[in-house]
Every structure is written in C-alpha cells, then in structure tokens.
Protein backbone atom coordinates (compact mmCIF):
# COMPACT_ATOMS: atom_id res chain seq x y z
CA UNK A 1 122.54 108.93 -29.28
CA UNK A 2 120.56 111.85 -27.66
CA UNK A 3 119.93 112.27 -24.01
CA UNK A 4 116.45 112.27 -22.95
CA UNK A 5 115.78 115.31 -20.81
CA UNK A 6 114.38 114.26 -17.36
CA UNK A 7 111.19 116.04 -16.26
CA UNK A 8 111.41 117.75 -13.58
CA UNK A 9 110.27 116.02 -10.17
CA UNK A 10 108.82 119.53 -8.81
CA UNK A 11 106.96 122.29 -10.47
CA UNK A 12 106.19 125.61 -8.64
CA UNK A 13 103.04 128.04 -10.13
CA UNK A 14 103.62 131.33 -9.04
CA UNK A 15 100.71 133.51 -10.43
CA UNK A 16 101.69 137.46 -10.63
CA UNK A 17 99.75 140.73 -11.02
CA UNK A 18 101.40 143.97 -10.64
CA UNK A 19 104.26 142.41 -8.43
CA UNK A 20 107.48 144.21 -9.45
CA UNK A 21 108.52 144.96 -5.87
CA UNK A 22 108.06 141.62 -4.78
CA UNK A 23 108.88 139.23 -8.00
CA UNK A 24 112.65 139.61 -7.95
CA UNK A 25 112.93 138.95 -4.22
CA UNK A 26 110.50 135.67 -4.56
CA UNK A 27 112.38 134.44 -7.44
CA UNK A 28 115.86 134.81 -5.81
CA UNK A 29 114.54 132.97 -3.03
CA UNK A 30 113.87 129.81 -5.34
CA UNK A 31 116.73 129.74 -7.04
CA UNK A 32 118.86 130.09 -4.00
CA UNK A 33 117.74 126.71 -2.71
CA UNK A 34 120.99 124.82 -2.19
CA UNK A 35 119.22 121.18 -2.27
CA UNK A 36 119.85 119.26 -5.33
CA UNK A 37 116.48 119.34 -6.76
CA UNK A 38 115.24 118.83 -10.57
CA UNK A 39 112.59 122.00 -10.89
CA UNK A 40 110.83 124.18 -12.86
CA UNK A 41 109.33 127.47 -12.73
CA UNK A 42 105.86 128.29 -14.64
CA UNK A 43 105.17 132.61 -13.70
CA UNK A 44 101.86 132.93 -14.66
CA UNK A 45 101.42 136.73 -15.46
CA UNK A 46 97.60 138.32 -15.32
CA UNK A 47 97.92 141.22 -17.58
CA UNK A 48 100.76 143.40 -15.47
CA UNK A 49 100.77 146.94 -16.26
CA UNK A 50 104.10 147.48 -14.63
CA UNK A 51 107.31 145.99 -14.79
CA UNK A 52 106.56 142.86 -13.72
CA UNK A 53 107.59 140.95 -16.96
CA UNK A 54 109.99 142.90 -17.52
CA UNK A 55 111.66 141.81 -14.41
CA UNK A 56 111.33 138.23 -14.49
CA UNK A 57 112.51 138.51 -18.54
CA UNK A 58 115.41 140.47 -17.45
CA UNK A 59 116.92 138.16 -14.65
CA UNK A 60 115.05 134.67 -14.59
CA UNK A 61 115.29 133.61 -18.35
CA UNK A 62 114.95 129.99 -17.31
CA UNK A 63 111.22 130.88 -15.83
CA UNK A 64 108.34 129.61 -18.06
CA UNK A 65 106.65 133.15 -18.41
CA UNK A 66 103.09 132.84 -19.54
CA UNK A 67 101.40 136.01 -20.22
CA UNK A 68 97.30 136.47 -20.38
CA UNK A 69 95.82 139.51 -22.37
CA UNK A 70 93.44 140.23 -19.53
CA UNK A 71 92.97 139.68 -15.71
CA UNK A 72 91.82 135.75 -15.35
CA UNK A 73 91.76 135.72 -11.57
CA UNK A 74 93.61 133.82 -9.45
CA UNK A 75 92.20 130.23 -9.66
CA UNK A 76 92.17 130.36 -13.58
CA UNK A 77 95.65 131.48 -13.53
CA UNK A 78 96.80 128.67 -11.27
CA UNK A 79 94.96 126.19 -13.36
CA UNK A 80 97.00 127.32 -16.26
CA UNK A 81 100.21 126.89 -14.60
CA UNK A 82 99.38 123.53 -13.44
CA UNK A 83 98.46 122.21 -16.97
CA UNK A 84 101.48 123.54 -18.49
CA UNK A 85 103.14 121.58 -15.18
CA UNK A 86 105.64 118.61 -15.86
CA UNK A 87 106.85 117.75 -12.80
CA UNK A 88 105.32 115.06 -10.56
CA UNK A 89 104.77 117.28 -7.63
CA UNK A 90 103.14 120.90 -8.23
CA UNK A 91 104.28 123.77 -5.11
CA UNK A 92 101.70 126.79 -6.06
CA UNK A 93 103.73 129.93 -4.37
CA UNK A 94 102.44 133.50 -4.08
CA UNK A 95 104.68 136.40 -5.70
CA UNK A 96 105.17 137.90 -2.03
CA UNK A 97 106.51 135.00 -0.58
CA UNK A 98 110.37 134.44 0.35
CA UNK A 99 111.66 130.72 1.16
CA UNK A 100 113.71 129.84 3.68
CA UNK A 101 116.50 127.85 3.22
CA UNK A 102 115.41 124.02 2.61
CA UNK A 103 112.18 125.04 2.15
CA UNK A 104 111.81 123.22 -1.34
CA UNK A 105 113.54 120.14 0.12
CA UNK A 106 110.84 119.66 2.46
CA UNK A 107 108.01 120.54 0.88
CA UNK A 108 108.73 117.79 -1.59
CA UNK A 109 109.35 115.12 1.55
CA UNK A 110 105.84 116.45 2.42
CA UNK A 111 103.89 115.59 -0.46
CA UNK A 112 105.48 112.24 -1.29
C-alpha cells in the first residue's frame, strides 16, 4: 500500500530579484530551524540576471524554484507563490531576511 504524502502545514513565499548576496544566507536561516515542522519552500524568481538561481539550484534542491521570463513585480510574484502554496498556513519572507532561532515555530502559533 502507498503512503500518502502529508501536505505541508506551512508554506513560506520568498520572492527574489537579483539577491545572490543575500539568498544563501536567508535560505540557511530556514532550514536551520530546529522545530519539528512539516514545510515547504516556493522561491519565486523575477527574471535574475545574476546568480541568483544558480545559488538556490546549487544548495537548496528541495526549494520549489519558479522562474518568470520578465520582471512581474512584487505582488504578482507573491500571488504566484501562494497559488502554487500547499500548506495550510502561508509565511511570505523577503530574500534579505535572516530568522532567528524558533522563529518558524512561532509564527505558526501566531496565525492559528
């Protein structure tokens, strides 16, 4: 019998634009929350011209990288994040943000 694969309970939207020298660090941040929390990541890229892709490709193959031929501003980008969402809970997160530790944890206690 095959195992259902539980959605995730939190999704976080980060939406990028020439970020590489702040993706990596935001990323790391996410990943290094030491709650046990069911999450996923949805990078929603706005036509990059520098590494930024490469960057998230490179070290954060689990992130759901969605990449738009042109510039779609920052609301449109969000929106696309959050469709694509499956969790019950949506965090949108800037590129130059860092979390401290719990920071997911409580977030989520927030918003239910």
């Amino acid at each position: 019998m095959k195992e259902e694969k539980k959605e995730p309970e939190l999704s976080i939207v980060i939406v990028t634009w020439n970020s590489e020298e702040v993706i990596k660090d935001c990323l790391d941040s996410v990943y290094s929350q030491k709650d046990d929390l069911d999450f996923e990541v949805s990078v929603v890229d706005n036509d990059s011209y520098d590494d930024t892709k490469k960057i998230i490709r490179e070290n954060f193959p689990q992130v759901d990288l969605i990449t738009n031929k042109e510039n779609s501003g920052y609301s449109i980008a969000n929106n696309q994040g959050v469709e694509k969402s499956k969790g019950e809970f949506v965090l949108l997160l800037n590129p130059d943000v860092k979390l401290i530790s719990g920071f997911l944890l409580k977030s989520l206690d927030f918003m239910k």
